[in-house]
C-alpha atoms as a PDB file:
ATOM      1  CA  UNK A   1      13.799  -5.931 -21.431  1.00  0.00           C
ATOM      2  CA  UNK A   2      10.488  -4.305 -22.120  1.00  0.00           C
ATOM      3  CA  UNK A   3      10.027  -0.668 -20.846  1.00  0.00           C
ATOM      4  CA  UNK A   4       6.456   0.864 -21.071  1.00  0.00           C
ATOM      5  CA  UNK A   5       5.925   4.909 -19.882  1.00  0.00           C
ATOM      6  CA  UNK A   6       3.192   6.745 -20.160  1.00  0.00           C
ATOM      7  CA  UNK A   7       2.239  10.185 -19.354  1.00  0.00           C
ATOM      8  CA  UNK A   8      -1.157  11.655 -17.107  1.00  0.00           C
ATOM      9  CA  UNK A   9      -2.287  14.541 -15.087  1.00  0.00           C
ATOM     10  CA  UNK A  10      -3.581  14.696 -12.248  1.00  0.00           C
ATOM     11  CA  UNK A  11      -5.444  16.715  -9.868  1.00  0.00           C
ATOM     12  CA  UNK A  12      -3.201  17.725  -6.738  1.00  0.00           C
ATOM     13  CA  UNK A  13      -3.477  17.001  -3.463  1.00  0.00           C
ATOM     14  CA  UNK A  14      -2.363  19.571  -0.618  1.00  0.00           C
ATOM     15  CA  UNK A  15       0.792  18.882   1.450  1.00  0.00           C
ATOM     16  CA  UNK A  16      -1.383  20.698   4.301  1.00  0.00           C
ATOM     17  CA  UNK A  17      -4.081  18.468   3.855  1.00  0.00           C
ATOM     18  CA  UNK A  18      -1.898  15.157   3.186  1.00  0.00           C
ATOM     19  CA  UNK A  19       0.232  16.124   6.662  1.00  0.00           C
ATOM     20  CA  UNK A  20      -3.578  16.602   8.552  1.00  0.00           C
ATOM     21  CA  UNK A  21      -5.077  13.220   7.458  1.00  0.00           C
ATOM     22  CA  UNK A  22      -2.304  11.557   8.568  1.00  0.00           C
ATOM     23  CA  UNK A  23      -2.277  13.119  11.821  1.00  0.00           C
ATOM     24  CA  UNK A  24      -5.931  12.556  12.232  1.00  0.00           C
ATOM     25  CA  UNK A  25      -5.694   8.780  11.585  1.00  0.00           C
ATOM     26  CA  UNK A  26      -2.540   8.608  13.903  1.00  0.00           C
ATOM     27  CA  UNK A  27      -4.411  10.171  16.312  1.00  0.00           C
ATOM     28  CA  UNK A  28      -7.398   8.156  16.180  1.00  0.00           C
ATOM     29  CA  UNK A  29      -4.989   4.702  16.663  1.00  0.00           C
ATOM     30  CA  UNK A  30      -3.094   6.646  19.313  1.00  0.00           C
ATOM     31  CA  UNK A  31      -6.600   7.381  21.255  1.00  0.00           C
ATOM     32  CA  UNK A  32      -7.650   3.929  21.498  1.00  0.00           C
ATOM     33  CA  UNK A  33      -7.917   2.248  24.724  1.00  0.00           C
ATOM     34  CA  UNK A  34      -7.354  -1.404  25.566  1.00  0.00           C
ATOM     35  CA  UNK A  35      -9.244  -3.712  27.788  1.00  0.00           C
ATOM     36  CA  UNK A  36      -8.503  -7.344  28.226  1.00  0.00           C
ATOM     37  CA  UNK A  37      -7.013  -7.432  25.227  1.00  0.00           C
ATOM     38  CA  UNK A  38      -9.605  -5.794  22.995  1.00  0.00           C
ATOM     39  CA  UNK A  39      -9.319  -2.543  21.926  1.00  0.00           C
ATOM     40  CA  UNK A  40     -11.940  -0.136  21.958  1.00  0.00           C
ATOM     41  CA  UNK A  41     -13.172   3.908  20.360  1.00  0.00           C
ATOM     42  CA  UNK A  42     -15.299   5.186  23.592  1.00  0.00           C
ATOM     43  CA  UNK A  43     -17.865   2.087  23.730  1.00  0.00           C
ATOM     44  CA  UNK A  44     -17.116   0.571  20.633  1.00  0.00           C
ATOM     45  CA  UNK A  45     -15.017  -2.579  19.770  1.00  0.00           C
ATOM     46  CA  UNK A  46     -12.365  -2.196  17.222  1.00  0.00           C
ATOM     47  CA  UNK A  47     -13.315  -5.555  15.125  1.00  0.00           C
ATOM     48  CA  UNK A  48     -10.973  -8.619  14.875  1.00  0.00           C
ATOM     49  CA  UNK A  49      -8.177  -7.612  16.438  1.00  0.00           C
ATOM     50  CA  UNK A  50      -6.734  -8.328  19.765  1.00  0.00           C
ATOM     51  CA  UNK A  51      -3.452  -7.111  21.924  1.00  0.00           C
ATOM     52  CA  UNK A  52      -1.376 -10.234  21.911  1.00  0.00           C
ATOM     53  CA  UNK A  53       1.733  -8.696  23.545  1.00  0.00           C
ATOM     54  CA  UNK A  54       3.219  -5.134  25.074  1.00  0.00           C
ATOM     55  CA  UNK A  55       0.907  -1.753  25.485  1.00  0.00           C
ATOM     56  CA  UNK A  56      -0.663  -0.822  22.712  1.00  0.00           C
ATOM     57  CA  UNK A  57       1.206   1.049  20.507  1.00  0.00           C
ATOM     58  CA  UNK A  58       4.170   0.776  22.435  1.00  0.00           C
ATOM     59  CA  UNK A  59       7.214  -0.713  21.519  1.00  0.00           C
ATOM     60  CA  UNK A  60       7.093  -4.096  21.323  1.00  0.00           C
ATOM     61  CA  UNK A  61       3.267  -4.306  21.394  1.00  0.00           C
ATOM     62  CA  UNK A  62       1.938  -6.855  19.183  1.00  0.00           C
ATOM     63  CA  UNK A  63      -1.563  -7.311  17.110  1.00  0.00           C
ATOM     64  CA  UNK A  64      -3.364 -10.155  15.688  1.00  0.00           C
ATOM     65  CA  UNK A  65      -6.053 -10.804  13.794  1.00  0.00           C
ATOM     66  CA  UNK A  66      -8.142 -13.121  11.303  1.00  0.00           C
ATOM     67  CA  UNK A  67     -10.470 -12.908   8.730  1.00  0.00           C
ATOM     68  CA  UNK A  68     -11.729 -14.504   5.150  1.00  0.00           C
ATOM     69  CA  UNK A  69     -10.735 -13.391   1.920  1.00  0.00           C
ATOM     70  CA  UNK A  70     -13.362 -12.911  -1.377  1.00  0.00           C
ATOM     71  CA  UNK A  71     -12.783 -16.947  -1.713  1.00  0.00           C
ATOM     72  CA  UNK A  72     -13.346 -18.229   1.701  1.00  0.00           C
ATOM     73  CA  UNK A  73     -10.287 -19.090   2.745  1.00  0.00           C
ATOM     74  CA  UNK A  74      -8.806 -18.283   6.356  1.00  0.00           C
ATOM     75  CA  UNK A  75      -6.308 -15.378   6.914  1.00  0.00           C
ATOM     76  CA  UNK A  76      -3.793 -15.015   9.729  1.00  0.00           C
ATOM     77  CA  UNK A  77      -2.511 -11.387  10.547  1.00  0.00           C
ATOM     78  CA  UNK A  78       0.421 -10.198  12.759  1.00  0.00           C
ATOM     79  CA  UNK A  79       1.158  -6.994  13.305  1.00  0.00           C
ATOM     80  CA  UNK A  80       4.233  -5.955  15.682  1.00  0.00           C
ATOM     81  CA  UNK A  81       5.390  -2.484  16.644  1.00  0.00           C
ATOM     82  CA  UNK A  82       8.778  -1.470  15.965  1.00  0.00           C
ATOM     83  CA  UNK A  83       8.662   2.007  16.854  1.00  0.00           C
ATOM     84  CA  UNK A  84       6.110   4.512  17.331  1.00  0.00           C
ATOM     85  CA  UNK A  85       7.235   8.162  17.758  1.00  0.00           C
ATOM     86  CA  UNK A  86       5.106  11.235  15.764  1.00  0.00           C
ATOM     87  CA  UNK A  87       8.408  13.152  15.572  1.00  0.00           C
ATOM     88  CA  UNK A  88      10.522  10.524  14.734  1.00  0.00           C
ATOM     89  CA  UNK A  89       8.118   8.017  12.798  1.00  0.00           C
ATOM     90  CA  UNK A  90       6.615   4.752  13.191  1.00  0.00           C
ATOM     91  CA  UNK A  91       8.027   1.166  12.143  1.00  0.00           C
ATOM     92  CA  UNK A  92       5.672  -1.933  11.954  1.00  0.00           C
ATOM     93  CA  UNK A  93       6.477  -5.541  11.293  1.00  0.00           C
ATOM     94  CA  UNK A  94       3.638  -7.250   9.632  1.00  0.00           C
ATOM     95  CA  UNK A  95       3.213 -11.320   9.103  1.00  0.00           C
ATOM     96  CA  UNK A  96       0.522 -12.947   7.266  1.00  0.00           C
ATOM     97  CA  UNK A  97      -0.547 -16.405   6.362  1.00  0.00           C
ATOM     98  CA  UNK A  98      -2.990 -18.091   4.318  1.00  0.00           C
ATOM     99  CA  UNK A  99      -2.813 -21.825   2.772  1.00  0.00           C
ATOM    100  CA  UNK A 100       0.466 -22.487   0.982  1.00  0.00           C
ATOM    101  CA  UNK A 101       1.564 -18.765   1.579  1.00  0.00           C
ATOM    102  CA  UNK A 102       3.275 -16.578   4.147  1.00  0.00           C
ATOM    103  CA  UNK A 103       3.953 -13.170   3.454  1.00  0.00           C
ATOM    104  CA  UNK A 104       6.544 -11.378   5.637  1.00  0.00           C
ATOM    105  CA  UNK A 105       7.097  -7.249   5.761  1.00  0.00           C
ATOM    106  CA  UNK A 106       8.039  -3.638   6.958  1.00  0.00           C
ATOM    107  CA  UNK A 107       6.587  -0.129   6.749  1.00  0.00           C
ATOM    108  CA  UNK A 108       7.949   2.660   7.472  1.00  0.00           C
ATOM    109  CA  UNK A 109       6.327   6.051   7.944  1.00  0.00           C
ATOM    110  CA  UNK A 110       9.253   8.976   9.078  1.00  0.00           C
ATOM    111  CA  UNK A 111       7.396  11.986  10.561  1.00  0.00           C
ATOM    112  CA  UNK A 112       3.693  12.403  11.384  1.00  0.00           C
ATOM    113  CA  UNK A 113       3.336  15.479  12.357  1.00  0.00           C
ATOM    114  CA  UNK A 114       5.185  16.169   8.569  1.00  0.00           C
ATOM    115  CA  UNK A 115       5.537  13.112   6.767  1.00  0.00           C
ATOM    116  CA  UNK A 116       8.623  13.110   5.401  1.00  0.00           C
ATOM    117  CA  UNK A 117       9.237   9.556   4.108  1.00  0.00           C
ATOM    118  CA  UNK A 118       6.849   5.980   3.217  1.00  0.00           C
ATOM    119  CA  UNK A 119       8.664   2.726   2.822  1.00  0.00           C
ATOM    120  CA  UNK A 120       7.011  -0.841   2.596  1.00  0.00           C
ATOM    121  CA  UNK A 121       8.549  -3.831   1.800  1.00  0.00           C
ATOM    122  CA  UNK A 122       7.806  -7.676   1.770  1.00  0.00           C
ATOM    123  CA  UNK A 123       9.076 -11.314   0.912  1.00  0.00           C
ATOM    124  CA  UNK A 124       6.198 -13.748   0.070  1.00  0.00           C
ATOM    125  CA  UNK A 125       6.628 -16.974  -0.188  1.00  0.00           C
ATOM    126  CA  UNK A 126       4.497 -20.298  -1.242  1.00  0.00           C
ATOM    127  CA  UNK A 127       4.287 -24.089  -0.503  1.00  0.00           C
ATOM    128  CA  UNK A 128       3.769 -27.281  -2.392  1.00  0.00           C
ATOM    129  CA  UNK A 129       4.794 -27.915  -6.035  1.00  0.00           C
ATOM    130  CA  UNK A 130       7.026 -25.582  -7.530  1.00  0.00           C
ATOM    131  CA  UNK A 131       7.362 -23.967  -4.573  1.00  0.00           C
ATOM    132  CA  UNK A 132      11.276 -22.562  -5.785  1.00  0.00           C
ATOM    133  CA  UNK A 133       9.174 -20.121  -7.950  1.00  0.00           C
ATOM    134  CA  UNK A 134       6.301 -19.204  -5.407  1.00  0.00           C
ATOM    135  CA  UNK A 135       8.282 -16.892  -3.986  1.00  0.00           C
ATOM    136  CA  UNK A 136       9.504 -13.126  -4.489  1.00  0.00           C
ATOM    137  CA  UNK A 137      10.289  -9.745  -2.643  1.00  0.00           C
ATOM    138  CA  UNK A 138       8.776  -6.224  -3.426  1.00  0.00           C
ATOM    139  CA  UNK A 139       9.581  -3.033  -2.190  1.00  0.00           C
ATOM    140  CA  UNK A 140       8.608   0.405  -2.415  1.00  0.00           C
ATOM    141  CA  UNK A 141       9.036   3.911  -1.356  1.00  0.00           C
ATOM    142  CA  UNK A 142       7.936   7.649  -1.578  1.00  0.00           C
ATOM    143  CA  UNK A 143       9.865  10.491  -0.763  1.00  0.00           C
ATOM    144  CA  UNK A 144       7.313  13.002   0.079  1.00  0.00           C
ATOM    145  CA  UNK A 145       9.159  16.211   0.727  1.00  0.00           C
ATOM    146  CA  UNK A 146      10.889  15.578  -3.032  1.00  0.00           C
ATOM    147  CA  UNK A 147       7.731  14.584  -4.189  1.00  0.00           C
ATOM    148  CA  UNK A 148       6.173  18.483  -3.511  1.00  0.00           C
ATOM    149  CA  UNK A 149       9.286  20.119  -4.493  1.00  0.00           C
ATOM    150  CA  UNK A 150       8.716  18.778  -7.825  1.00  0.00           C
ATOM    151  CA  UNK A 151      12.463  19.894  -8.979  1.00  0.00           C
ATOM    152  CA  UNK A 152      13.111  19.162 -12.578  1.00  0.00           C
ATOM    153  CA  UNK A 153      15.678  16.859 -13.364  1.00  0.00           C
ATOM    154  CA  UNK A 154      15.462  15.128  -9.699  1.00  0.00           C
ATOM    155  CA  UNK A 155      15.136  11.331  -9.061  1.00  0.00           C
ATOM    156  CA  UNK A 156      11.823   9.714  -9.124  1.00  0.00           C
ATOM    157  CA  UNK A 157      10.417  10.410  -5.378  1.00  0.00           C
ATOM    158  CA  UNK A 158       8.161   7.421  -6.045  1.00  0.00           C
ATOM    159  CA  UNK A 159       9.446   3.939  -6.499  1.00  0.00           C
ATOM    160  CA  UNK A 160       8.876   0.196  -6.622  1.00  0.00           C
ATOM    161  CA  UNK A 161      10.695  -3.020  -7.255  1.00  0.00           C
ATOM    162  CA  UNK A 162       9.355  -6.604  -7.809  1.00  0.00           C
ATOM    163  CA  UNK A 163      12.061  -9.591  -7.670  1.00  0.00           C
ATOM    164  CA  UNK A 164      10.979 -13.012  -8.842  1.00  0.00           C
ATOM    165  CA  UNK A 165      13.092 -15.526  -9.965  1.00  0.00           C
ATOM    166  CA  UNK A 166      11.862 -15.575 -13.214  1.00  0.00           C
ATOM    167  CA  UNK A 167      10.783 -11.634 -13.524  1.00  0.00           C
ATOM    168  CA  UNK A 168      12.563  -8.739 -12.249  1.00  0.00           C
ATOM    169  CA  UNK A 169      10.547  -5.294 -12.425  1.00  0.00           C
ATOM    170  CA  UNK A 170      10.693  -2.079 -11.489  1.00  0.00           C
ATOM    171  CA  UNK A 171       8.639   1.366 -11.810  1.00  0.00           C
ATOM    172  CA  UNK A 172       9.398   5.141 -11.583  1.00  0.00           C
ATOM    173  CA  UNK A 173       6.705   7.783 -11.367  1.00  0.00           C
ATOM    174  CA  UNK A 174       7.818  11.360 -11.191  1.00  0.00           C
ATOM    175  CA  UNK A 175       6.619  14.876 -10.977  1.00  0.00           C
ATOM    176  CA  UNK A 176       6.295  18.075 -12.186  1.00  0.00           C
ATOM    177  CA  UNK A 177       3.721  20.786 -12.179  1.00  0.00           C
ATOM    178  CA  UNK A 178       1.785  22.477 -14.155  1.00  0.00           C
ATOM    179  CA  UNK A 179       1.148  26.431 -14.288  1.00  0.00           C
ATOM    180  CA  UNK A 180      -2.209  25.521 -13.114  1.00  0.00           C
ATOM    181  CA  UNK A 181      -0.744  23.975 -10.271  1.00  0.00           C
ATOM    182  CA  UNK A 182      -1.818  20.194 -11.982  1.00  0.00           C
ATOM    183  CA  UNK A 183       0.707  17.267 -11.382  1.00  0.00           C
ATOM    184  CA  UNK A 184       1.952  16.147 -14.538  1.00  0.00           C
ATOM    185  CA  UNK A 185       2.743  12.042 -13.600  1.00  0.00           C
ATOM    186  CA  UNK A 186       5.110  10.491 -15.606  1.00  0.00           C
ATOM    187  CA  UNK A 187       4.868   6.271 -14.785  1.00  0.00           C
ATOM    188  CA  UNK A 188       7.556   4.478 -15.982  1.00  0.00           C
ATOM    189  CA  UNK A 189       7.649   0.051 -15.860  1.00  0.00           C
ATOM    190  CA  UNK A 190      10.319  -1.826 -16.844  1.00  0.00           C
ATOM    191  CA  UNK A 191      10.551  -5.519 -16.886  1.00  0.00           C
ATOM    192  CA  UNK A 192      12.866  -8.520 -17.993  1.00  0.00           C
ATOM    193  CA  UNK A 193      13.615 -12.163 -17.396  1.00  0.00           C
ATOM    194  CA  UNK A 194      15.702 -13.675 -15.673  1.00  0.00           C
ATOM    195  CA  UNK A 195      17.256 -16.687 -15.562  1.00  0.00           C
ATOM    196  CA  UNK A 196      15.391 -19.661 -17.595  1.00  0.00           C
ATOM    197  CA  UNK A 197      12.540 -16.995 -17.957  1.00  0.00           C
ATOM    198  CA  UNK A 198      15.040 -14.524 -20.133  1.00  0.00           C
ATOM    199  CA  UNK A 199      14.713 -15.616 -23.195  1.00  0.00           C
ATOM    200  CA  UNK A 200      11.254 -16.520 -23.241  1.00  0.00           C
ATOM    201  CA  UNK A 201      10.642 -12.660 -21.854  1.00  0.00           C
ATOM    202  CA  UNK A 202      12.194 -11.428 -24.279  1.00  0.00           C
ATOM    203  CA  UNK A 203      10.528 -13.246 -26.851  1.00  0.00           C
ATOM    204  CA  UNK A 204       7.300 -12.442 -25.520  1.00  0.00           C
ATOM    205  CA  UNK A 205       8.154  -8.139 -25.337  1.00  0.00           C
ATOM    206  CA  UNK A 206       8.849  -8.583 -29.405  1.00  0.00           C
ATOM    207  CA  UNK A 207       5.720 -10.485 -29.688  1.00  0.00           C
ATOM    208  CA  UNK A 208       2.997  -8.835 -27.836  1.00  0.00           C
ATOM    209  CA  UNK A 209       4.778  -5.535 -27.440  1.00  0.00           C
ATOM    210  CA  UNK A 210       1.786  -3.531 -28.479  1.00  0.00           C
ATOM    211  CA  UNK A 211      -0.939  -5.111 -26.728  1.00  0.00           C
ATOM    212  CA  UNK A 212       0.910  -4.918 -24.004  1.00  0.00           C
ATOM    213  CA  UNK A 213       1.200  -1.199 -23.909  1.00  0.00           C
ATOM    214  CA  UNK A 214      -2.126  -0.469 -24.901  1.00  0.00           C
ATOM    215  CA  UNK A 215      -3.260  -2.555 -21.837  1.00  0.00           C
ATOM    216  CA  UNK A 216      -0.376  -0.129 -19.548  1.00  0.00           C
ATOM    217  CA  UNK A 217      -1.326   2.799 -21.263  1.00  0.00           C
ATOM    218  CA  UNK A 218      -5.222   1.858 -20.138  1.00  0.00           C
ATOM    219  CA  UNK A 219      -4.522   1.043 -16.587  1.00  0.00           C
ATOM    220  CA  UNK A 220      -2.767   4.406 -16.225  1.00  0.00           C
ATOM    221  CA  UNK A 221      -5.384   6.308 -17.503  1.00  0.00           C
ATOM    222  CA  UNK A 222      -8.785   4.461 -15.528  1.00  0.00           C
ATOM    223  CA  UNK A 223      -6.448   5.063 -12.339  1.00  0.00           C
ATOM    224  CA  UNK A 224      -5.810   8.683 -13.249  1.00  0.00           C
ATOM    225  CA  UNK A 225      -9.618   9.494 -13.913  1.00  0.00           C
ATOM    226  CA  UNK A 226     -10.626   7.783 -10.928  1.00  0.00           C
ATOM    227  CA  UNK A 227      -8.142   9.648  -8.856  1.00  0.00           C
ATOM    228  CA  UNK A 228      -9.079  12.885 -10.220  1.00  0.00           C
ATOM    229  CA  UNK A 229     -12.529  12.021  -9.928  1.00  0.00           C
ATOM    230  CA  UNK A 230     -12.225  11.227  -6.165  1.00  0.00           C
ATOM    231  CA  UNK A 231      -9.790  13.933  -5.074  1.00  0.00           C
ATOM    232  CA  UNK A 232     -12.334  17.296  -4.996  1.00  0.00           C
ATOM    233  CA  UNK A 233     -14.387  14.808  -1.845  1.00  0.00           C
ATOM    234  CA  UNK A 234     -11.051  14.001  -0.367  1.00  0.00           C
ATOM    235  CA  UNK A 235      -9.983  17.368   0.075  1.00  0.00           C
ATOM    236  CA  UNK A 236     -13.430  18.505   1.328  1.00  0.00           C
ATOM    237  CA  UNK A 237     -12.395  16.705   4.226  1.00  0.00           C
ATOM    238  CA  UNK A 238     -11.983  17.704   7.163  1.00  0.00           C
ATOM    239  CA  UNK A 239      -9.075  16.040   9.637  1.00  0.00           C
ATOM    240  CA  UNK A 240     -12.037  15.629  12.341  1.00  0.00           C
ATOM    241  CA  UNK A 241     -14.360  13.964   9.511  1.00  0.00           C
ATOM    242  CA  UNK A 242     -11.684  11.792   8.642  1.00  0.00           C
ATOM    243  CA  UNK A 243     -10.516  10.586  12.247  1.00  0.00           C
ATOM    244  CA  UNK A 244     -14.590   9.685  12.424  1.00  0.00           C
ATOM    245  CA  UNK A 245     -14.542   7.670   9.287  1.00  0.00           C
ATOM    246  CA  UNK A 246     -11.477   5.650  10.249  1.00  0.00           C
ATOM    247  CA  UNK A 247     -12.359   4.714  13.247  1.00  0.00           C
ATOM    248  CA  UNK A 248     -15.826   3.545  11.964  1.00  0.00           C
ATOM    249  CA  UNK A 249     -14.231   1.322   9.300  1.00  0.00           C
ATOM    250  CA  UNK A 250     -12.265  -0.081  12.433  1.00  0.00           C
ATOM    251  CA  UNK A 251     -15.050  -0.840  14.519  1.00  0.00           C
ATOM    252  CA  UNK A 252     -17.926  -1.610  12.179  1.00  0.00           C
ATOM    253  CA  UNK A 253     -18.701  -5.166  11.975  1.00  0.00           C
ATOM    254  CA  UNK A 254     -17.422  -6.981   9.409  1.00  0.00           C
ATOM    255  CA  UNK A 255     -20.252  -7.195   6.389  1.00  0.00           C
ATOM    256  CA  UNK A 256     -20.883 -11.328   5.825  1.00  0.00           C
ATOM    257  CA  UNK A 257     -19.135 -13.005   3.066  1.00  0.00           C
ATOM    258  CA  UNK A 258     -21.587 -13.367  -0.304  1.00  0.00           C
ATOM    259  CA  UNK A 259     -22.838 -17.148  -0.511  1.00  0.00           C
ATOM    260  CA  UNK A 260     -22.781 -18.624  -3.855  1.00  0.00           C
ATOM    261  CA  UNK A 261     -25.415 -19.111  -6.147  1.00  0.00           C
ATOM    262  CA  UNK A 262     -28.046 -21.857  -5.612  1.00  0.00           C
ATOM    263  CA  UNK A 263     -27.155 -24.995  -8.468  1.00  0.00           C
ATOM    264  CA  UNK A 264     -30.991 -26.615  -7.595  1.00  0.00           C
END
């Protein structure tokens, strides 16, 4: 088993100000009205999505949609609405498939009004040859209440876990802060084989062991400096600038994919 930490700090965001956005993008879903199956913000069409089944946003009401990924291919999305409640929280069910894979998951969001709790998780799955090892389930979640009480000593409010039959790995990032009111993020991955994979894991964590961390070590720090870079705009914003820019990613059309470059 190969376990990689690494230490950053970043710039905080606000519990207000986390609790607001939220509230302004639930409102903004909550707001929209359906028509023959469309949905629309005033006048304007949300893109690529229809109302398959139920009300939207009620119980039972179910979303699809389609688009192209970076390579052309054809996506299938289904969305279905477990529960929607901004005291209790919201529960979605989402479905996606593209050639040779399906993806299957949950998310959970308890309290809107004060988020309290974010869960995801998902089993993917692949076709055709070696199709036994296309196929995995991740999972995630972050307590949010522990996560601004900070307490030393405490469990990790933010966790993930990947399960492959070959790989099993699984990350920890905790909190504490700083007397300048800075978050100082420890990230913590840990990985091993399993199965046929162990040994060849394990031969590989001896072997490139130090590239390997200097790559982790890397990654944390680009995402740290661009979240400290981005948070001072975030924060700037207001819940009714936010509830404007959401909905205008939602109805905006959709920008046309990039063609290739000419061979004559």
């Amino acid at each position: 088993m190969v376990t990689l930490r690494q230490t950053v700090v970043l710039e905080p965001l606000p519990r207000e100000w986390v609790g607001a956005a939220v509230g302004a993008v639930m409102e903004a879903v909550e707001e929209l009205r359906e028509e023959r199956g469309g949905l629309f913000a005033g006048r304007e069409r949300v893109q690529g999505v229809r109302v398959a089944a139920g009300r939207h946003i009620g119980a039972g009401a179910r979303y699809l949609a389609e688009d192209v990924d970076a390579e052309g291919v054809k996506v299938l999305h289904r969305v279905d609405v477990k529960a929607w409640d901004r005291a209790s929280g919201v529960r979605l069910r989402y479905d996606g498939k593209a050639p040779g894979l399906r993806v299957h998951g949950e998310g959970e969001l308890r309290g809107v009004d004060d988020p309290a709790v974010v869960r995801l998780s998902a089993d993917f799955r692949g076709s055709g040859s070696w199709a036994r090892y296309r196929r995995g389930r991740a999972k995630g979640a972050l307590d949010l209440r522990a996560w601004w009480a900070a307490e030393p000593g405490a469990g990790a409010p933010l966790t993930a876990e990947l399960r492959h039959p070959l790989a099993k790995a699984a990350l920890r990032v905790a909190m504490t802060e700083t007397k300048r009111g800075e978050w100082k993020t420890v990230v913590v991955v840990s990985a091993r084989g399993r199965g046929l994979a162990r040994l060849p894991a394990a031969l590989a964590a001896v072997l490139g062991g130090i590239p390997l961390r200097r790559a982790f070590r890397r990654a944390v720090k680009d995402f740290a400096e661009e979240w400290n870079a981005g948070v001072p705009g975030a924060v700037a914003m207001t819940p009714g600038t936010i509830k404007a820019e959401f909905l205008h990613g939602l109805t905006a059309a959709p920008a046309a994919p990039a063609k290739p470059p000419s061979t004559e």
